[in-house]
C-alpha atoms as a PDB file:
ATOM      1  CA  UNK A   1       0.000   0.000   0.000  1.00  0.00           C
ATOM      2  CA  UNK A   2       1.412   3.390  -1.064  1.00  0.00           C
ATOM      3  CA  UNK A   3       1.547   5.608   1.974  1.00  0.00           C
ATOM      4  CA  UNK A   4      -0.859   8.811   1.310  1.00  0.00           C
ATOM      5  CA  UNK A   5       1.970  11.369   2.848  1.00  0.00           C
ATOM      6  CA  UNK A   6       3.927   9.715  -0.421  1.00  0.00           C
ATOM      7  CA  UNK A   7       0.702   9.684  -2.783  1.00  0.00           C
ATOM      8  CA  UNK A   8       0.263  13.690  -1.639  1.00  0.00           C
ATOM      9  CA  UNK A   9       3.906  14.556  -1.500  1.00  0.00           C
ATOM     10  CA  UNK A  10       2.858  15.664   2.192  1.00  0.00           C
ATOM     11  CA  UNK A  11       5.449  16.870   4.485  1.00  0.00           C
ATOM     12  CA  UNK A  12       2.998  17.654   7.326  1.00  0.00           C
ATOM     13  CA  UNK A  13       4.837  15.762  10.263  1.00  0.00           C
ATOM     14  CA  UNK A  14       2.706  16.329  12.838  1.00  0.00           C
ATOM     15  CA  UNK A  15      -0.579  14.268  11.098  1.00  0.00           C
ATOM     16  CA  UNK A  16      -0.742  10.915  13.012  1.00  0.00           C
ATOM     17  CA  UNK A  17      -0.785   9.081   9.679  1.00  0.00           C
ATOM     18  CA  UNK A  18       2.708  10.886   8.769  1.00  0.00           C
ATOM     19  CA  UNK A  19       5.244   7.744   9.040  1.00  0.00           C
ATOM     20  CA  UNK A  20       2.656   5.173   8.608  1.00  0.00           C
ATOM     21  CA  UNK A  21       2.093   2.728   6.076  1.00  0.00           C
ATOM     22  CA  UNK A  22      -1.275   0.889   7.242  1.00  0.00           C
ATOM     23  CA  UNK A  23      -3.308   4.018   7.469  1.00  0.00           C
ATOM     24  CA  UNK A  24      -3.934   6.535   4.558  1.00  0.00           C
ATOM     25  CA  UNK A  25      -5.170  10.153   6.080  1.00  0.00           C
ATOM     26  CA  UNK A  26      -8.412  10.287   3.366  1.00  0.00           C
ATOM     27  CA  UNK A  27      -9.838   7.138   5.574  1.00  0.00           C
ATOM     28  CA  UNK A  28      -9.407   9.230   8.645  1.00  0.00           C
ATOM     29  CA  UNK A  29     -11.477  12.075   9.870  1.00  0.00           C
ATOM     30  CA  UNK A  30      -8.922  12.964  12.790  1.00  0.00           C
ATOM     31  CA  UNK A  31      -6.372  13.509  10.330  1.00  0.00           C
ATOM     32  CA  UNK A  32      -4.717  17.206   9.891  1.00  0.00           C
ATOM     33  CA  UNK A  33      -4.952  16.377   5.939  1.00  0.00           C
ATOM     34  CA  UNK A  34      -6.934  19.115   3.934  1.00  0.00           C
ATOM     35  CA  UNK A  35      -5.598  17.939   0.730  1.00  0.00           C
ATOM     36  CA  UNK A  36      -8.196  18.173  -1.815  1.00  0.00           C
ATOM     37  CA  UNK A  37      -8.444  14.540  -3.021  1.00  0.00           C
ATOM     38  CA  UNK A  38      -8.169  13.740   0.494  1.00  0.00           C
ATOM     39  CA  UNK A  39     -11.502  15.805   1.570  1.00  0.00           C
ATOM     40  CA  UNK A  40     -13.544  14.917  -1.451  1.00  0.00           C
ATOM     41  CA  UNK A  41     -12.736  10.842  -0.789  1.00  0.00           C
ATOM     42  CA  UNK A  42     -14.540  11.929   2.826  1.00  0.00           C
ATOM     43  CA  UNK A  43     -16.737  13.339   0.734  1.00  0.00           C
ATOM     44  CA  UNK A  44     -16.396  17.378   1.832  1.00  0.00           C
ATOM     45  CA  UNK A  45     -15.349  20.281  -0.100  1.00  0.00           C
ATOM     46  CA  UNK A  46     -11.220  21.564   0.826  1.00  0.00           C
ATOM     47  CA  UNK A  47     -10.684  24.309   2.550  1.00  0.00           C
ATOM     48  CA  UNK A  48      -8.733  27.127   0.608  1.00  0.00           C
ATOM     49  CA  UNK A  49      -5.291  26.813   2.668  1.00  0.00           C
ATOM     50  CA  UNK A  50      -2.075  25.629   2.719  1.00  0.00           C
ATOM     51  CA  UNK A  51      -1.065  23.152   0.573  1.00  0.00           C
ATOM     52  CA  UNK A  52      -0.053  19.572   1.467  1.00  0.00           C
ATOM     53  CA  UNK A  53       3.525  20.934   1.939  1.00  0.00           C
ATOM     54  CA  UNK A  54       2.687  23.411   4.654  1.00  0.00           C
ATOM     55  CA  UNK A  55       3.505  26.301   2.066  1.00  0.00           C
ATOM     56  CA  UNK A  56       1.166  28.932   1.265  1.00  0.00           C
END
């Protein structure tokens, strides 16, 4: 399983699914992810922020 924080090129360190392999942060609702294909596979618009980098 591809890791999503590798799928998203996601340096966000602090999300709890940073690191790990079993989890991917768009089947998560406590993730920090506000990627947008993460929030439309839970099925919500994204937010206009950062991006998955942590650069705006």
């Amino acid at each position: 399983m591809e890791a999503c924080w590798e799928y998203l090129a996601c340096h966000k360190v602090e999300c709890a699914m940073y690191g790990r392999r079993d989890v991917r942060c768009w089947e998560h609702d406590d993730a920090c992810c506000n990627h947008e294909a993460a929030m439309a596979f839970r099925g919500r618009p994204a937010p206009h922020a950062e991006p998955a980098d942590g650069n705006a």
